[in-house]
C-alpha atoms as a PDB file:
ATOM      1  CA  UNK A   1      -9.504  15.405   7.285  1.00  0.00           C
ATOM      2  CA  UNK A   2      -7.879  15.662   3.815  1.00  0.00           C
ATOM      3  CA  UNK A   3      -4.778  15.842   2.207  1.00  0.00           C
ATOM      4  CA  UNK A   4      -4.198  18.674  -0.318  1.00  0.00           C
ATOM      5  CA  UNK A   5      -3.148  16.010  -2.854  1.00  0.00           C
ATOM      6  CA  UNK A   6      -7.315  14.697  -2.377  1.00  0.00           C
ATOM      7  CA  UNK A   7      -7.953  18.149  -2.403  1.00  0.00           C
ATOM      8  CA  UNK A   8      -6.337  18.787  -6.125  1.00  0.00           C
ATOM      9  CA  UNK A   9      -7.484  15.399  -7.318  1.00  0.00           C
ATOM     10  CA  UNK A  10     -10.727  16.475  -6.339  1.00  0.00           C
ATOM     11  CA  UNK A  11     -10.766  19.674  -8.162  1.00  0.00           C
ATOM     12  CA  UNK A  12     -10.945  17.665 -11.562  1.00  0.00           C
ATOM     13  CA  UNK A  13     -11.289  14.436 -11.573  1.00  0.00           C
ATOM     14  CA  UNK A  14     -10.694  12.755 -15.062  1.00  0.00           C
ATOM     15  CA  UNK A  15     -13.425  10.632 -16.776  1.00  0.00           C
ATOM     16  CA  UNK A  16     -13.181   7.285 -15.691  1.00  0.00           C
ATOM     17  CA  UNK A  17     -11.278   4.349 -18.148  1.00  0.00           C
ATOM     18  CA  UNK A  18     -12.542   1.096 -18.735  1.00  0.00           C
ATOM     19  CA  UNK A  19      -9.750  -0.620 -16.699  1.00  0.00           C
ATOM     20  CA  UNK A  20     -10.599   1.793 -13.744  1.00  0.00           C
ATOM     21  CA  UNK A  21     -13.943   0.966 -14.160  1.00  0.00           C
ATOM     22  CA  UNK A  22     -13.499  -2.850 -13.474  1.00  0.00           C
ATOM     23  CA  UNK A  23     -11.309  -2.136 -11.432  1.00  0.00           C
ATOM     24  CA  UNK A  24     -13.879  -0.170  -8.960  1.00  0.00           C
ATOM     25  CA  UNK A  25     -16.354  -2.980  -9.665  1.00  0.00           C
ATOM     26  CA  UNK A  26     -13.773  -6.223  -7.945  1.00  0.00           C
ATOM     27  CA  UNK A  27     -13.187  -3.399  -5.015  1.00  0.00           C
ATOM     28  CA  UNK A  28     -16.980  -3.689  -4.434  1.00  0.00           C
ATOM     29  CA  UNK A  29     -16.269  -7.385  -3.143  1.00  0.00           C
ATOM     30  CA  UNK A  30     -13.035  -6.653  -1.828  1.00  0.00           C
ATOM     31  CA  UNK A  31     -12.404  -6.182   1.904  1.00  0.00           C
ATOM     32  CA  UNK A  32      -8.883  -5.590   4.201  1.00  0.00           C
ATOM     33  CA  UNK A  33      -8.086  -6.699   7.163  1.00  0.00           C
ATOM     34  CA  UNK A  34      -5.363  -5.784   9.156  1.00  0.00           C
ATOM     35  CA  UNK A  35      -3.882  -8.482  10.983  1.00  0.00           C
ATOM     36  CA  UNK A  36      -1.751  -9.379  13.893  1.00  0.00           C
ATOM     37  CA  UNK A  37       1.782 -10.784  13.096  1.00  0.00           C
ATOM     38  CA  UNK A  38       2.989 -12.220  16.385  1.00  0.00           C
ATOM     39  CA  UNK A  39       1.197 -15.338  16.077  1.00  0.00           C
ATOM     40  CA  UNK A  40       3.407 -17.414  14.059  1.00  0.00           C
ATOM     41  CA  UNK A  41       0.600 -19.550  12.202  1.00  0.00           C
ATOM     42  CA  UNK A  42      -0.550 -16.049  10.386  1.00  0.00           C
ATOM     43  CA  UNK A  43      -1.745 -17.543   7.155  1.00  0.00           C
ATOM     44  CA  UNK A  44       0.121 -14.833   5.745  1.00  0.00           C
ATOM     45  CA  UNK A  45       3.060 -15.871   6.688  1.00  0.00           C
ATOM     46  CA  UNK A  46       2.459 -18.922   4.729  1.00  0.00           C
ATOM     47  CA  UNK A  47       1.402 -16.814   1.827  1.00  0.00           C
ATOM     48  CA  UNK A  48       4.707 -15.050   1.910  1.00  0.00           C
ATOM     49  CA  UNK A  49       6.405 -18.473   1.876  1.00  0.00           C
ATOM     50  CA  UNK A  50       4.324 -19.877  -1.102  1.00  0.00           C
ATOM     51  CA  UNK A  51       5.009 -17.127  -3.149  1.00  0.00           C
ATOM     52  CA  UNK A  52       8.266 -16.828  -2.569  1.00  0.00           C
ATOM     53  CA  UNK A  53       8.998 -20.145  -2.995  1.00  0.00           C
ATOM     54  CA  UNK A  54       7.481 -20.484  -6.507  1.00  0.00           C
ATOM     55  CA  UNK A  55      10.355 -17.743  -7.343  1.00  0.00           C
ATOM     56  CA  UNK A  56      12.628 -20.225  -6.117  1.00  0.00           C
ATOM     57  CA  UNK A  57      13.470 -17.050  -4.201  1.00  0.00           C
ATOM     58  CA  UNK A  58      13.526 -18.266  -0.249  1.00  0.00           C
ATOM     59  CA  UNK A  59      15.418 -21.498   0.992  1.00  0.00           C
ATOM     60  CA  UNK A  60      13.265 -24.400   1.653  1.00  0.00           C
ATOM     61  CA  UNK A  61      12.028 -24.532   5.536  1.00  0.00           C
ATOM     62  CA  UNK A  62      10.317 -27.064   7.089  1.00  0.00           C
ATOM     63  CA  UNK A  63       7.712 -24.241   8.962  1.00  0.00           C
ATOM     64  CA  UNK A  64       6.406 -23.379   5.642  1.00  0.00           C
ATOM     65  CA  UNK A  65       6.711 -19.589   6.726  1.00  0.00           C
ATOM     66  CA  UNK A  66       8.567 -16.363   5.959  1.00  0.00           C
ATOM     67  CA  UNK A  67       8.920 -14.440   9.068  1.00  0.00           C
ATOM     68  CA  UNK A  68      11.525 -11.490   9.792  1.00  0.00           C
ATOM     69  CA  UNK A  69      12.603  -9.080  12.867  1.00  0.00           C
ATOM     70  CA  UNK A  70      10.490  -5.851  10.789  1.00  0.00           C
ATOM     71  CA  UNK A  71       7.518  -7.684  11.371  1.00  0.00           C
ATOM     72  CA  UNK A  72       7.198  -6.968  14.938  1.00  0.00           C
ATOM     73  CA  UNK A  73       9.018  -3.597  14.524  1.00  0.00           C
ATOM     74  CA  UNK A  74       6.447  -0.730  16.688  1.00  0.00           C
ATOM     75  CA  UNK A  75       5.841   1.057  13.532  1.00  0.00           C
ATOM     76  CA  UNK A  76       4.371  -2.051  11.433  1.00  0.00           C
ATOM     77  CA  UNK A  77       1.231  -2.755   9.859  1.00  0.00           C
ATOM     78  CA  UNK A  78       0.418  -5.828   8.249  1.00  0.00           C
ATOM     79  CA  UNK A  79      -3.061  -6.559   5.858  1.00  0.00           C
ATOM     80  CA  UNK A  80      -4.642  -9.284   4.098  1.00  0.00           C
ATOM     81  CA  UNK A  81      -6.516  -8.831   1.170  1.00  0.00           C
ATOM     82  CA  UNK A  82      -9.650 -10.411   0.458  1.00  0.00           C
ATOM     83  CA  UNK A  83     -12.553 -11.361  -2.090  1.00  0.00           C
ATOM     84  CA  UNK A  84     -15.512 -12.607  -1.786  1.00  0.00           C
ATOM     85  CA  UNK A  85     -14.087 -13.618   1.554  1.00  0.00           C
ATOM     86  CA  UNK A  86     -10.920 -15.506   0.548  1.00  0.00           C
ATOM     87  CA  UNK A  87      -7.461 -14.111   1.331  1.00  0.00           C
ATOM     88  CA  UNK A  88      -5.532 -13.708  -1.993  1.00  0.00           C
ATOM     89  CA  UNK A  89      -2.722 -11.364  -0.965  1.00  0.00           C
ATOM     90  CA  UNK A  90      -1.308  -9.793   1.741  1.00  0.00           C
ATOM     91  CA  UNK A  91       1.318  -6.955   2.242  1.00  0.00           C
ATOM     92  CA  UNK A  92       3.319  -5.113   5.311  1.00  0.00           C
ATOM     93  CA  UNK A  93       3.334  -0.892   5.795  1.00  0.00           C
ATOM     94  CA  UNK A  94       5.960   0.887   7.606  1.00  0.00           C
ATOM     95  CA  UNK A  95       5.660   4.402   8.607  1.00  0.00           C
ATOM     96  CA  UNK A  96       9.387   5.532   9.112  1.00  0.00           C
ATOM     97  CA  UNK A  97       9.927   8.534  11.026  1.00  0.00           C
ATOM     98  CA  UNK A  98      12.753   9.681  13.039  1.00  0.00           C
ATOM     99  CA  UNK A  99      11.886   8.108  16.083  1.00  0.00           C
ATOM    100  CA  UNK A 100      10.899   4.804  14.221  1.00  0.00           C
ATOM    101  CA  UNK A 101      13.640   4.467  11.292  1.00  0.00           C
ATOM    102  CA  UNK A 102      12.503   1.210  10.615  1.00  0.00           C
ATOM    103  CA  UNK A 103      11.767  -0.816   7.499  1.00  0.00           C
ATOM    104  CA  UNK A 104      12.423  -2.958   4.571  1.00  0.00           C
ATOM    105  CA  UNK A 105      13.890   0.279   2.744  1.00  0.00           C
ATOM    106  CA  UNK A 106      15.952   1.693   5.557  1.00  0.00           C
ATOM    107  CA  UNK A 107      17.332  -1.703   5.836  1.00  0.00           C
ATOM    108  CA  UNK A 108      18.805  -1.663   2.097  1.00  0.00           C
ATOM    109  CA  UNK A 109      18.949   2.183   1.847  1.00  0.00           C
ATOM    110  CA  UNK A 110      19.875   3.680   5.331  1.00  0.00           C
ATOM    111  CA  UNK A 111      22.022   6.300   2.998  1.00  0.00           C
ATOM    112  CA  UNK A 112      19.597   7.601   1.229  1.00  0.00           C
ATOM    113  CA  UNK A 113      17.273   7.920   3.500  1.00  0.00           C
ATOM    114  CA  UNK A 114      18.625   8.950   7.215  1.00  0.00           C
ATOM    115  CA  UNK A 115      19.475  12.273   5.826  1.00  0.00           C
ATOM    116  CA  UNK A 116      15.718  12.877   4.484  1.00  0.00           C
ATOM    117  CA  UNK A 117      14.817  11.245   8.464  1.00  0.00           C
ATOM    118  CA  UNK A 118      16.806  13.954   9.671  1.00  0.00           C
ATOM    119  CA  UNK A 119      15.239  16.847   8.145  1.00  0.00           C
ATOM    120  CA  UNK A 120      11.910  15.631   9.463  1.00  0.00           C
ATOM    121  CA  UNK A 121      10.565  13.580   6.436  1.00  0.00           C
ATOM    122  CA  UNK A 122       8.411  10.647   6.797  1.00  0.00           C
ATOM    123  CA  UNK A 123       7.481   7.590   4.412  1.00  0.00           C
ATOM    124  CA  UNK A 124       5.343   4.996   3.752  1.00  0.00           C
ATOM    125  CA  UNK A 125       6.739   1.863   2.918  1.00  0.00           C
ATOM    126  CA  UNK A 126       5.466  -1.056   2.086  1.00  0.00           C
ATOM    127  CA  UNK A 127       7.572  -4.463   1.326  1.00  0.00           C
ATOM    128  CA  UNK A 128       6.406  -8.506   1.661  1.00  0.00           C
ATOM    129  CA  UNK A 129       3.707  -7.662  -1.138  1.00  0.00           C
ATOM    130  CA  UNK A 130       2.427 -11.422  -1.834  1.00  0.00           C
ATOM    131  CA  UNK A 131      -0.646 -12.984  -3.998  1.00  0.00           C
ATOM    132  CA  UNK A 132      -1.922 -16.564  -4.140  1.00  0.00           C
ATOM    133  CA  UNK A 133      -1.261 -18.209  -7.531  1.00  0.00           C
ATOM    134  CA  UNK A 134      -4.738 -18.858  -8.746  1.00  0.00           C
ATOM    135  CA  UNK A 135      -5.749 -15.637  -7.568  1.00  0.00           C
ATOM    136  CA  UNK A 136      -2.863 -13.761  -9.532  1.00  0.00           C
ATOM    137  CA  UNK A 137      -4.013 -15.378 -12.499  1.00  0.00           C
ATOM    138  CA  UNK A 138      -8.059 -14.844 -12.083  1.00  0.00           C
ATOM    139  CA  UNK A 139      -7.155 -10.873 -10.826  1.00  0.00           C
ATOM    140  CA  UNK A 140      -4.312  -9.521 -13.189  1.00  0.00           C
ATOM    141  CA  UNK A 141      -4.738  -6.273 -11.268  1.00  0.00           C
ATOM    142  CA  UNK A 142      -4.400  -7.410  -8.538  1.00  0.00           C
ATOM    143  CA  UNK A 143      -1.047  -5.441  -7.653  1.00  0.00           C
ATOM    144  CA  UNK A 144      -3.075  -2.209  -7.986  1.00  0.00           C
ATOM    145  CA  UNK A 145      -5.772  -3.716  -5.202  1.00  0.00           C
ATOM    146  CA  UNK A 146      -2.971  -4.603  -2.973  1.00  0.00           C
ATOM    147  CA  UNK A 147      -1.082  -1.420  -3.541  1.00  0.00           C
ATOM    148  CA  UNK A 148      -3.903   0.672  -2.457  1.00  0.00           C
ATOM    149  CA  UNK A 149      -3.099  -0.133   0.967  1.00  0.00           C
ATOM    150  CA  UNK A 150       0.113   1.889   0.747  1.00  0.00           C
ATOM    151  CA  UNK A 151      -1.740   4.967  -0.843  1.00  0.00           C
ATOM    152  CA  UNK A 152      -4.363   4.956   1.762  1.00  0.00           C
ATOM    153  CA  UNK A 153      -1.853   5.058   4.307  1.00  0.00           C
ATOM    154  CA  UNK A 154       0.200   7.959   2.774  1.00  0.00           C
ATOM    155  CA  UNK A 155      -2.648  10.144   3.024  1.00  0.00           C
ATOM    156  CA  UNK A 156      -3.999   8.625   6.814  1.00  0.00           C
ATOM    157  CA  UNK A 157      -0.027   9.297   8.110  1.00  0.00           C
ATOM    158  CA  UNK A 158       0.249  12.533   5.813  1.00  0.00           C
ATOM    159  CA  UNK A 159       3.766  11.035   4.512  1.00  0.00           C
ATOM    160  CA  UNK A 160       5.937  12.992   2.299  1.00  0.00           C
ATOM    161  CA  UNK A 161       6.619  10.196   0.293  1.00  0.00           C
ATOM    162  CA  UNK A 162       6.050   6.304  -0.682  1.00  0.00           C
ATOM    163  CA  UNK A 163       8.517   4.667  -1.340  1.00  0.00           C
ATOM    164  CA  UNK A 164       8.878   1.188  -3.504  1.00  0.00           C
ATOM    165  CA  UNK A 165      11.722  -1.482  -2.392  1.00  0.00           C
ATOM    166  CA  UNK A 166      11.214  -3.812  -5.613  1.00  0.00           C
ATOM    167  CA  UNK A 167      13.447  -5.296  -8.348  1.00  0.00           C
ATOM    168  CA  UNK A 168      14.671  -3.389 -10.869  1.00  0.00           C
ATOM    169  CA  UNK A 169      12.408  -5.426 -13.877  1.00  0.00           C
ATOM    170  CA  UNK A 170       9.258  -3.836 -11.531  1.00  0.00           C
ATOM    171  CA  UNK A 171      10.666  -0.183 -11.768  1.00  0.00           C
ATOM    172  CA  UNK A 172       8.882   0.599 -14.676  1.00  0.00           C
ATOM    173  CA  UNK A 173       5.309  -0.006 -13.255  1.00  0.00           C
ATOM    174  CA  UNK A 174       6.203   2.320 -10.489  1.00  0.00           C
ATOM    175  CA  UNK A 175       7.236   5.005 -12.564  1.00  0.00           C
ATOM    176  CA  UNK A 176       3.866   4.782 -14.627  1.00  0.00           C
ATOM    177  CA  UNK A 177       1.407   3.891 -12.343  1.00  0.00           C
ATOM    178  CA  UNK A 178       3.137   6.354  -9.248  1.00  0.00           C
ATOM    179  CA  UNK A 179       5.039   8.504 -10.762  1.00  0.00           C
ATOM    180  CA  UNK A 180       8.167   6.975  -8.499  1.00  0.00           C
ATOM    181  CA  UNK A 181      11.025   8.092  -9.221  1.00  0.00           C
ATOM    182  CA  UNK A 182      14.722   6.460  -8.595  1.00  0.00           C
ATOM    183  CA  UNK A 183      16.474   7.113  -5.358  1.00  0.00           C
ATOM    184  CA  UNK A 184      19.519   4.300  -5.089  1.00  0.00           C
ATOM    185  CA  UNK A 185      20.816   2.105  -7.189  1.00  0.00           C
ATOM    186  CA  UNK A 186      20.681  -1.622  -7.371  1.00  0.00           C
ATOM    187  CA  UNK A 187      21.372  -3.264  -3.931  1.00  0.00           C
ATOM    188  CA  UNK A 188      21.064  -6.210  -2.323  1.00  0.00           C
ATOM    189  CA  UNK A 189      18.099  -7.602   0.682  1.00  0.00           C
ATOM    190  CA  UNK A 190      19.116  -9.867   3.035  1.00  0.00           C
ATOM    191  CA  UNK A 191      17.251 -13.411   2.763  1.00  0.00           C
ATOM    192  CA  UNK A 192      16.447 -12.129  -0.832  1.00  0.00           C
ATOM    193  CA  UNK A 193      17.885 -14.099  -4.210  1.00  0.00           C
ATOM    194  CA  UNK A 194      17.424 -11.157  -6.298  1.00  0.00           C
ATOM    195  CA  UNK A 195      18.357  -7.559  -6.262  1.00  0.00           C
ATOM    196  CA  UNK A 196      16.435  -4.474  -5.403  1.00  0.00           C
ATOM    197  CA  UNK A 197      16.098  -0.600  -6.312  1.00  0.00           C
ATOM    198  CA  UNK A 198      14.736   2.382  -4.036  1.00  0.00           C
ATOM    199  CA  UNK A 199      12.227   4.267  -5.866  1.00  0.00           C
ATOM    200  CA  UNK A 200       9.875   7.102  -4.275  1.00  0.00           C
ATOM    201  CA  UNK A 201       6.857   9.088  -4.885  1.00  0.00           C
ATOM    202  CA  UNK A 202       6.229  12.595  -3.304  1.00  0.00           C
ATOM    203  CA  UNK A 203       2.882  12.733  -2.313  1.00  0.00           C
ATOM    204  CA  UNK A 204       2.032  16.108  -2.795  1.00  0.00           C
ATOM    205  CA  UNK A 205       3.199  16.327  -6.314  1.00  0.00           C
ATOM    206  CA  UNK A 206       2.701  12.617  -7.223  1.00  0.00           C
ATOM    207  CA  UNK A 207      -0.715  11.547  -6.050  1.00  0.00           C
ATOM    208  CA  UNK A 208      -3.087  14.127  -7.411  1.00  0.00           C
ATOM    209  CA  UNK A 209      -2.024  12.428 -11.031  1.00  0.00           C
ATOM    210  CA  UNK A 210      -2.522   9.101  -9.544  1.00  0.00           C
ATOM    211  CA  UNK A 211      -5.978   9.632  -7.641  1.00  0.00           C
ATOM    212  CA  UNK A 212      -6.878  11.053 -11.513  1.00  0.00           C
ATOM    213  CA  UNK A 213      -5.957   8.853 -13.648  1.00  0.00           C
ATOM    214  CA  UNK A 214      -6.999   5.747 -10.962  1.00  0.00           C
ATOM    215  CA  UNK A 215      -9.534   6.786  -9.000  1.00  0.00           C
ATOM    216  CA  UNK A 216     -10.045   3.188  -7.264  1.00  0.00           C
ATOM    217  CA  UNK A 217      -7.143   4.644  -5.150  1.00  0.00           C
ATOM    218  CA  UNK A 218      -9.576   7.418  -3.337  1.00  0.00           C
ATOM    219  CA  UNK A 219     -10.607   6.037   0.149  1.00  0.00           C
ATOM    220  CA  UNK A 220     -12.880   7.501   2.551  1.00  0.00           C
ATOM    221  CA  UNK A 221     -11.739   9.220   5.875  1.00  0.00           C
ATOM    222  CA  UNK A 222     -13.958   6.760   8.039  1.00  0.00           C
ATOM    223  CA  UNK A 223     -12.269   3.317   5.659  1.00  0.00           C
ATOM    224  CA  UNK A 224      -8.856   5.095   6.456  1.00  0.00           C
ATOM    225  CA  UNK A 225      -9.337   5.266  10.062  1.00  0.00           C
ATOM    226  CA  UNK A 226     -11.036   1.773  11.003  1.00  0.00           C
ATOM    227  CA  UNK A 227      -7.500  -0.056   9.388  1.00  0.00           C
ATOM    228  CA  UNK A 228      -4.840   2.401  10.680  1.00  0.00           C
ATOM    229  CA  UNK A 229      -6.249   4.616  13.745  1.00  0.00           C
ATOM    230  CA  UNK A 230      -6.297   1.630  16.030  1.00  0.00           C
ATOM    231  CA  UNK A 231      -3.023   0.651  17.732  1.00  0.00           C
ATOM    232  CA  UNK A 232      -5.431  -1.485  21.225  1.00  0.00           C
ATOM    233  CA  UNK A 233      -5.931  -3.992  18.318  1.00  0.00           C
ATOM    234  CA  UNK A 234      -9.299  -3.253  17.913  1.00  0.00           C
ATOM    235  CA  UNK A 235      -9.042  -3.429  14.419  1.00  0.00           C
ATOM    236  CA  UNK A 236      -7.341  -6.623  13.489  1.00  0.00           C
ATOM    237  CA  UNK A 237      -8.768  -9.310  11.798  1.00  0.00           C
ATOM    238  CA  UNK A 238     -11.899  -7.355  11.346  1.00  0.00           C
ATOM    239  CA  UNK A 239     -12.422  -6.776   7.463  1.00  0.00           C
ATOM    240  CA  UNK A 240     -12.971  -3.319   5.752  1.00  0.00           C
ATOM    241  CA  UNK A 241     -15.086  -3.092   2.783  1.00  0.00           C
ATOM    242  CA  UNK A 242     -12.917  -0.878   0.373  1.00  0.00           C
ATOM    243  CA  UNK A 243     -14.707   2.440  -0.198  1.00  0.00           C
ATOM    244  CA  UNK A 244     -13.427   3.526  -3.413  1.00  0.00           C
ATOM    245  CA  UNK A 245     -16.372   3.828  -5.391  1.00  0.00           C
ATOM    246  CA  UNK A 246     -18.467   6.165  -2.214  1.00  0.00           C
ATOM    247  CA  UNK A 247     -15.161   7.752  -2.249  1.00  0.00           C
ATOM    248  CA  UNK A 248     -15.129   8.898  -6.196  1.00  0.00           C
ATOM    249  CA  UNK A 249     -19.068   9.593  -6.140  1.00  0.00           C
ATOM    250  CA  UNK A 250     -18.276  12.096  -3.409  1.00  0.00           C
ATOM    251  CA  UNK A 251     -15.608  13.884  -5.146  1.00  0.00           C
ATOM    252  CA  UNK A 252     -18.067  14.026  -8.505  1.00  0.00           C
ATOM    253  CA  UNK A 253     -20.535  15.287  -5.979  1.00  0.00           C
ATOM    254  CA  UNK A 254     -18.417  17.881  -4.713  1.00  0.00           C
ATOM    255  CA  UNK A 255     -17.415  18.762  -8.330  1.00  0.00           C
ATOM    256  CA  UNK A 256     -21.277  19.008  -9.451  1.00  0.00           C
ATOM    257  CA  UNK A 257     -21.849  21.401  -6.629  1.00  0.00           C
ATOM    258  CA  UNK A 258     -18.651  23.455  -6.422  1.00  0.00           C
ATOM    259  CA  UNK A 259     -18.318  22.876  -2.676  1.00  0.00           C
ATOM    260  CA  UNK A 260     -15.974  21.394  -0.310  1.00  0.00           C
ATOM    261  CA  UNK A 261     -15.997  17.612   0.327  1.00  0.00           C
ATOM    262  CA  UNK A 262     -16.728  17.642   3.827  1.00  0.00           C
ATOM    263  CA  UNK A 263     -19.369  19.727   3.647  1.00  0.00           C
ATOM    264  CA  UNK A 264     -20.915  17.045   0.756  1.00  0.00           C
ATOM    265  CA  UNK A 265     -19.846  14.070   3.313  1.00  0.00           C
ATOM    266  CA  UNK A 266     -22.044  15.650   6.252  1.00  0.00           C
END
């Protein structure tokens, strides 16, 4: 099933830009796996702890790992990225409802955003966003192949928003990239060295711009479903190619035709 912001995107999709282009072309080696986060020697634990520690932005421990009480929460999802095989970054989903108010966000933002849980909003949101060093410096986009976790899951959970927990010298990719928009002020995390802003992004009036304008963002129904539908733990560990490419030639195809998408899927 699809979202109406796939559905709008899908009505016109822009021409594709160089930088989306290459973009789509690393996703054809990329792959996600979600992963379980109650074993304590999670290698991305130890990611989290490497990269953190380069920022000078975690005390020293003699585990090696960055673990907290959210990543065990019942409403947690947590995925490693990979290419060609090799994990180069990793990053944790929430999706906050009333009955599960939990995450990085409602930890620093509880005032903002229990009245919104109230009224019977939900959000994606995504914290603990990490990258190996070498690979941050061979895949400069490599935010935008991490990040696509959180859209994917924005559509899957049909959130009315995701929101971004990140510095305030990050805010501005946010704003271009998602179209966030600023919902607290600066604030303090615990275990954190350096502050952090709430920013959001409506999905319904948001993402239709973003699917455009980066359309190594779309994901297939069936890619969607094989990292988030299954709660057993069927799913962990077990890599996902990332779809993006089938994804955009299906919404061209549905374009060309002047017919619905899942009638071009069948």
């Amino acid at each position: 099933m699809r979202s109406d912001a796939e559905s709008a995107a899908t009505s016109a999709p822009a021409p594709v830009s160089r930088f989306a282009d290459n973009l789509m072309d690393v996703l054809d080696r990329v792959e996600y796996a979600r992963v379980r986060m109650d074993v304590t020697d999670n290698p991305i634990y130890r990611l989290r702890y490497e990269a953190y520690r380069r920022e000078e932005s975690v005390p020293f421990n003699d585990a090696g790992i960055v673990v907290d009480d959210l990543d065990t929460a019942p409403n947690v999802m947590s995925f490693g990225v990979h290419i060609d095989g090799e994990l180069v970054s990793s990053i944790r989903v929430h999706h906050i409802s009333r009955e599960h108010p939990f995450g990085a966000s409602m930890k620093a933002c509880p005032d903002v955003l229990q009245p919104l849980l109230d009224a019977g909003q939900t959000f994606i949101d995504p914290s603990r966003f990490t990258a190996d060093y070498e690979a941050s410096l061979a895949y400069p986009a490599l935010p935008f192949l991490t990040l696509r976790i959180a859209v994917m899951a924005s559509v899957h959970f049909r959130a009315d928003a995701c929101l971004a927990l990140v510095r305030p010298a990050h805010t501005a990719f946010y704003r271009r990239v998602f179209g966030s928009e600023e919902m607290s002020d600066a604030r303090t995390y615990p275990g954190l060295k350096f502050p952090v802003q709430l920013f959001g992004a409506y999905v319904a009036t948001k993402l239709p711009t973003t699917l455009s304008r980066y359309p190594f963002f779309m994901s297939t129904e069936e890619e969607r479903t094989k990292l988030f539908d299954h709660a057993d733990g069927e799913s962990f560990d077990r890599p996902q190619r990332a779809s993006s490419r089938l994804a955009y030639e299906r919404t061209l195809l549905a374009q060309q035709f002047g017919r619905p998408l899942a009638d071009v899927a069948k």
